[in-house]
C-alpha atoms as a PDB file:
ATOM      1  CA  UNK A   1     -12.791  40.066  44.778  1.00  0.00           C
ATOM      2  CA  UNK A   2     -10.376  40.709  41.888  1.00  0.00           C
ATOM      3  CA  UNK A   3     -10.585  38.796  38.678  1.00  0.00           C
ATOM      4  CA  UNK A   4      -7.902  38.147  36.228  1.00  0.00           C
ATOM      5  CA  UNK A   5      -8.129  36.269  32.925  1.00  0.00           C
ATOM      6  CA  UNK A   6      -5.223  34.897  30.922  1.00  0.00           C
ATOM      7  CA  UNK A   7      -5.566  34.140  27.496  1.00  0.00           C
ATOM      8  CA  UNK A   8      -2.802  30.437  28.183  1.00  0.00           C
ATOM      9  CA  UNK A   9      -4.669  29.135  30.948  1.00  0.00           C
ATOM     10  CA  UNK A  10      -5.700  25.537  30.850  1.00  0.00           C
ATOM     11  CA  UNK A  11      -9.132  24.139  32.379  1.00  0.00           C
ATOM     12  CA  UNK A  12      -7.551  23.380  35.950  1.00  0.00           C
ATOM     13  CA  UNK A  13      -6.297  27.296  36.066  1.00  0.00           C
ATOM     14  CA  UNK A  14      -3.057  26.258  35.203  1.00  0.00           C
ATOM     15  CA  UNK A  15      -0.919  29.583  33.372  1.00  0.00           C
ATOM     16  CA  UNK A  16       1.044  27.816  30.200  1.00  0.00           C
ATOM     17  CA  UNK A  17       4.834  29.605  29.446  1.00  0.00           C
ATOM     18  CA  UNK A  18       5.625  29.881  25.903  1.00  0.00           C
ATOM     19  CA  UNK A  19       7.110  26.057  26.347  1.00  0.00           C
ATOM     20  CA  UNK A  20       3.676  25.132  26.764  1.00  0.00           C
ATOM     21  CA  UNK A  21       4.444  24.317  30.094  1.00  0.00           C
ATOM     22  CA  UNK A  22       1.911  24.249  32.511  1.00  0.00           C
ATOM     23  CA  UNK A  23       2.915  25.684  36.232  1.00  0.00           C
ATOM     24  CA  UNK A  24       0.257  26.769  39.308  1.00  0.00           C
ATOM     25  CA  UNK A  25      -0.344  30.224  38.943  1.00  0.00           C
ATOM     26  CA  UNK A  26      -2.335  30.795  42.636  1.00  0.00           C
ATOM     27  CA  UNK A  27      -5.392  32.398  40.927  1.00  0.00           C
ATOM     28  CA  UNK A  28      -9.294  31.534  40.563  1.00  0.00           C
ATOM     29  CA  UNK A  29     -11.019  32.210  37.541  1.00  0.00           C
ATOM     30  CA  UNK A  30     -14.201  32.059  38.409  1.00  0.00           C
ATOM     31  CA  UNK A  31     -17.527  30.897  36.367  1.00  0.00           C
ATOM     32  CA  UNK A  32     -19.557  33.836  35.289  1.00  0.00           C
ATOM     33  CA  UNK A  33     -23.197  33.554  35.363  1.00  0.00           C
ATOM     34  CA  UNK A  34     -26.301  36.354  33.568  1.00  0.00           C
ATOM     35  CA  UNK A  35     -29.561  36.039  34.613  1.00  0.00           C
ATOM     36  CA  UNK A  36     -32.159  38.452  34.475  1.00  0.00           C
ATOM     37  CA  UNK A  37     -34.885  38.916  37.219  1.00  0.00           C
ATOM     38  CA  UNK A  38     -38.785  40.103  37.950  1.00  0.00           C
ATOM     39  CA  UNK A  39     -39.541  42.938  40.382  1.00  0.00           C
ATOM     40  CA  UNK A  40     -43.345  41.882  40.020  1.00  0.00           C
ATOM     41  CA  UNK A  41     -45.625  45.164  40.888  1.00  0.00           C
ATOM     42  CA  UNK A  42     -49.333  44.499  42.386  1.00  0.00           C
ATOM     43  CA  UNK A  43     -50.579  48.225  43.619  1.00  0.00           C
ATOM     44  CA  UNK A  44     -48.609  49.469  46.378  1.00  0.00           C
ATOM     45  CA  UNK A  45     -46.927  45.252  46.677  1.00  0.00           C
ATOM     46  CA  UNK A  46     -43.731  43.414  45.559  1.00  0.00           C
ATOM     47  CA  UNK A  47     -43.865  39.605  44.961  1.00  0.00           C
ATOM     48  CA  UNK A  48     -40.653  38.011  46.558  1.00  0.00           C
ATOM     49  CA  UNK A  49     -39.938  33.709  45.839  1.00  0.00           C
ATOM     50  CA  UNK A  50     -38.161  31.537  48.668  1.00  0.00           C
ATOM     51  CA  UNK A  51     -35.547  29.189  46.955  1.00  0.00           C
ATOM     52  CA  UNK A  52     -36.522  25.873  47.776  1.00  0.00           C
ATOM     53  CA  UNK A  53     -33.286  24.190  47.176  1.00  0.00           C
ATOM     54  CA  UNK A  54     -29.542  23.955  46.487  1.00  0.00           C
ATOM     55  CA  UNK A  55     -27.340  26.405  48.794  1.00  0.00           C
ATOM     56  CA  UNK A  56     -29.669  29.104  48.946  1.00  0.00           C
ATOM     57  CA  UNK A  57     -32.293  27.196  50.433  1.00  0.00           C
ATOM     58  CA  UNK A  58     -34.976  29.350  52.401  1.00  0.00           C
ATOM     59  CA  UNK A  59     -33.401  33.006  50.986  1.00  0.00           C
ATOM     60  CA  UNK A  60     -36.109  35.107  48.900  1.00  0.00           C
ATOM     61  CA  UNK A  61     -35.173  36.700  45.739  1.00  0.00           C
ATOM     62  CA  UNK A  62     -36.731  38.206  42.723  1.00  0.00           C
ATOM     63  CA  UNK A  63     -38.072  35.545  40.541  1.00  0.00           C
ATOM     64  CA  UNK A  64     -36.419  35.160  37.080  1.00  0.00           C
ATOM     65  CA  UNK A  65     -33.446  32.804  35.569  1.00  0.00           C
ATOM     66  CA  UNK A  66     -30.730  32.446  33.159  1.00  0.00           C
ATOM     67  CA  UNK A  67     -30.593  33.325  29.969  1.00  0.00           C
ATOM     68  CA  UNK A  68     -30.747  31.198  26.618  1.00  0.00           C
ATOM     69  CA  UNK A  69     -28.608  31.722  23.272  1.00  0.00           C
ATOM     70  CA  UNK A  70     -30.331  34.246  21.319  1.00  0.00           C
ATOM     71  CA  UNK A  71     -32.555  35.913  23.951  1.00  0.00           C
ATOM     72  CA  UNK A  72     -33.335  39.271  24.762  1.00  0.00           C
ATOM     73  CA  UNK A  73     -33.032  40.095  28.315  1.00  0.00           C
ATOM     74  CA  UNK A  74     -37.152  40.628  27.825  1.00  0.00           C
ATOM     75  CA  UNK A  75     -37.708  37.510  26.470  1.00  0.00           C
ATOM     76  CA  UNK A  76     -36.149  35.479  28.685  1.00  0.00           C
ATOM     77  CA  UNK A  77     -37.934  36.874  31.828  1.00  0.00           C
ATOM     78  CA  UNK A  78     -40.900  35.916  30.204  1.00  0.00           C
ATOM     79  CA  UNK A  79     -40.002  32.404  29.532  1.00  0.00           C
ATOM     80  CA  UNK A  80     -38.142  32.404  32.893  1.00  0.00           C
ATOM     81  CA  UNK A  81     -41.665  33.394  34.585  1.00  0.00           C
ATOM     82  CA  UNK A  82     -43.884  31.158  32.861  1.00  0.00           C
ATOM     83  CA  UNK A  83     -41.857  28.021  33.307  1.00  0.00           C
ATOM     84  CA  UNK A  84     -41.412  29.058  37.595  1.00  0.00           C
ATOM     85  CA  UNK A  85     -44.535  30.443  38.243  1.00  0.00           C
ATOM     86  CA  UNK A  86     -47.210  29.561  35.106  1.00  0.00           C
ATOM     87  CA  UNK A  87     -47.755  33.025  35.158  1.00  0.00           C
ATOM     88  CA  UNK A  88     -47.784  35.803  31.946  1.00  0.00           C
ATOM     89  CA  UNK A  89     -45.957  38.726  33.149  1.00  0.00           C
ATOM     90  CA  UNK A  90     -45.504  42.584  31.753  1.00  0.00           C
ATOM     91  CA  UNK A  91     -41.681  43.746  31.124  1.00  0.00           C
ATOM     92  CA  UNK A  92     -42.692  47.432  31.438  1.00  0.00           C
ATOM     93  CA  UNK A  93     -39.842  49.053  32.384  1.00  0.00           C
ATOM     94  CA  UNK A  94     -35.300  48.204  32.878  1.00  0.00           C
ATOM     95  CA  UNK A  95     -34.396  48.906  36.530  1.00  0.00           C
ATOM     96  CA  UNK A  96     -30.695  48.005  37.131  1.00  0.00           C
ATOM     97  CA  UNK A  97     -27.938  45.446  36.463  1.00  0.00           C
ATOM     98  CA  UNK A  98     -26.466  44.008  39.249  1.00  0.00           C
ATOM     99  CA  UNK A  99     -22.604  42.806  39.278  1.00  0.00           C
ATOM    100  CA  UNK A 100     -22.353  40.393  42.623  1.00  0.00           C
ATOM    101  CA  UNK A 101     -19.313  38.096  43.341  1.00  0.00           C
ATOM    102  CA  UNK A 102     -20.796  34.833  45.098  1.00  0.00           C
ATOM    103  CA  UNK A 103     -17.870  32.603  46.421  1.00  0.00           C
ATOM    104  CA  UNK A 104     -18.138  29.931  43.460  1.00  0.00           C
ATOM    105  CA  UNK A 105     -19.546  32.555  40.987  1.00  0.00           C
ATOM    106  CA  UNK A 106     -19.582  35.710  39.373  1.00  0.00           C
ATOM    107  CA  UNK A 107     -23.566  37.322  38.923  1.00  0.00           C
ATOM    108  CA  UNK A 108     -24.585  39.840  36.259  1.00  0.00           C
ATOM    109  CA  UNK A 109     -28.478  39.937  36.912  1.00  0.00           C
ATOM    110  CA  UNK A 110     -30.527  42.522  34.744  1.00  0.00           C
ATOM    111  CA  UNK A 111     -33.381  43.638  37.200  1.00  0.00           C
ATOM    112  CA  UNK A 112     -36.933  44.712  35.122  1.00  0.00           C
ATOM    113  CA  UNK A 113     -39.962  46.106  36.668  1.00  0.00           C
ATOM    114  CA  UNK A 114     -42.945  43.979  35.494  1.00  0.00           C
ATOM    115  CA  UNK A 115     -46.602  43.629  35.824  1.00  0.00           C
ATOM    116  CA  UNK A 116     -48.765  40.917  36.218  1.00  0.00           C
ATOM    117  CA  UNK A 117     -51.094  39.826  32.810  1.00  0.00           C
ATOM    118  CA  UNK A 118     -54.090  37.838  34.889  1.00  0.00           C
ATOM    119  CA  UNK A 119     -54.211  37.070  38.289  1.00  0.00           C
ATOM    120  CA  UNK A 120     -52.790  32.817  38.046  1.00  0.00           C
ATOM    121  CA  UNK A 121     -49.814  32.455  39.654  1.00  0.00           C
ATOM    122  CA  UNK A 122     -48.608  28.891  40.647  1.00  0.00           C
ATOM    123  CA  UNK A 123     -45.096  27.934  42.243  1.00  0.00           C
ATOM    124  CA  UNK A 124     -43.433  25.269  40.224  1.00  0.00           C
ATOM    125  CA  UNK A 125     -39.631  25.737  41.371  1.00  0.00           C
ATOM    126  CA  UNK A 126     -40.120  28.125  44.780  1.00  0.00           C
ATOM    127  CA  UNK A 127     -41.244  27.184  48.563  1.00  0.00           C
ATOM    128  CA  UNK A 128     -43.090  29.839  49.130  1.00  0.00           C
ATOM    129  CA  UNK A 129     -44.092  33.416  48.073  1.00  0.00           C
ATOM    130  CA  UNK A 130     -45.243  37.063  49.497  1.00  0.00           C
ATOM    131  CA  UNK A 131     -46.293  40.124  48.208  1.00  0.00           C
ATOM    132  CA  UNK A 132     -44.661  42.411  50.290  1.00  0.00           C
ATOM    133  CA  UNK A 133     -45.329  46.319  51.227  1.00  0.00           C
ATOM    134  CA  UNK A 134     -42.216  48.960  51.370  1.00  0.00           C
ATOM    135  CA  UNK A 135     -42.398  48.548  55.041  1.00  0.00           C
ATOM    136  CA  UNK A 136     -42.154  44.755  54.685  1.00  0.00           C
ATOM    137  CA  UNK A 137     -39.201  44.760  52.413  1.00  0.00           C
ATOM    138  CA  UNK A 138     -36.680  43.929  54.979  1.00  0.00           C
ATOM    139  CA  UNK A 139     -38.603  41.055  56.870  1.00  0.00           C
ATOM    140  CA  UNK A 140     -37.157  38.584  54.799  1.00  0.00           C
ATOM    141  CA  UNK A 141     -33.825  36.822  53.983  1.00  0.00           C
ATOM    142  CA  UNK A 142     -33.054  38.159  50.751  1.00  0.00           C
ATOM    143  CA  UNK A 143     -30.167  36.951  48.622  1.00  0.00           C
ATOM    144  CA  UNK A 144     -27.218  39.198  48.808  1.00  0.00           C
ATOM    145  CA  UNK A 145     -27.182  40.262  44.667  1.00  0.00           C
ATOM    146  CA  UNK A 146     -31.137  40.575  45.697  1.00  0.00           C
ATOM    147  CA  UNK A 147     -30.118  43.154  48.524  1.00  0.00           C
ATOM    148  CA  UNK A 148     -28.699  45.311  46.078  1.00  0.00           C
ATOM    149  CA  UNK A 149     -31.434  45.583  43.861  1.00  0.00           C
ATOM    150  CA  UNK A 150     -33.744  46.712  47.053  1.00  0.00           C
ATOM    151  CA  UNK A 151     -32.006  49.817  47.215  1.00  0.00           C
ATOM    152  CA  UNK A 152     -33.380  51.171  43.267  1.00  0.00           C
ATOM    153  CA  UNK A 153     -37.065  48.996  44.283  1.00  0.00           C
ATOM    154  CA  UNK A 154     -36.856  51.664  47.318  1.00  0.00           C
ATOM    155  CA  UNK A 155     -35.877  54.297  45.156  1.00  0.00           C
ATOM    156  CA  UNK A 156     -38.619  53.540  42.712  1.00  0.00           C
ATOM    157  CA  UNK A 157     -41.498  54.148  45.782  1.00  0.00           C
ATOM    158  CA  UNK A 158     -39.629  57.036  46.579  1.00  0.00           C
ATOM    159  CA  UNK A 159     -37.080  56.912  49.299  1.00  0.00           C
ATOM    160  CA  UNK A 160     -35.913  54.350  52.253  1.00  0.00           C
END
């Protein structure tokens, strides 16, 4: 998907001539969203979330959330983690920013490997949660942004 922004376009994606004019210009500008996102590590596991809700219901993705004003990509996954799963998490290392064009959205998602800090882990937003193996990777319904960051988790344990 292609996206164009003009710097005379009006709130209803109207283009404005130099009348101020408005006239249909048959382009979407669409909303951009950055969130950043957990790759928890347990040992040789991954933990994966199910969305409980909204249009996504039932797909798994890597826990995380949006980010605030002022925030560090770090800090936010932090926050992000305690307020989904009351959990204290690790950022220990950057893994990859994803770019993903939903149809009412545009995704930047910065993906961090993390570790756990205690065991307590509670779901506050999520249906349901696995820790998952390399060779369990694909048996769930991942997101499509989340499908992209499986490709560097499988690099990360060394192959496909």
């Amino acid at each position: 998907m292609i996206r164009y922004v003009f710097g005379n376009v009006d709130f209803n994606g109207n283009l404005k001539n130099n009348r101020n004019r408005s006239f249909r210009f048959g382009i979407r500008i669409m909303k951009q969203i950055e969130v950043v996102a957990a790759v928890i590590r347990k040992g040789d596991k991954i933990f994966a979330t199910q969305r409980g809700y909204g249009e996504w219901q039932d797909w798994w993705e890597f826990p995380g959330g949006k980010m605030e004003v002022g925030e560090t990509p770090e800090e936010a996954l932090v926050r992000e983690i305690r307020e989904e799963l009351s959990a204290e998490i690790s950022v220990d290392e950057f893994l990859c920013t994803v770019e993903y064009d939903y149809p009412a959205f545009h995704l930047t998602m910065h993906c961090y490997l993390c570790s756990l800090v205690g065991e307590a882990l509670h779901l506050n937003e999520h249906e349901a949660a696995r820790w998952l193996t390399k060779d369990e990777l694909d048996s769930v319904k991942w997101l499509p942004a989340d499908v992209e960051v499986m490709e560097d988790v499988k690099k990360e344990w060394g192959g496909n």
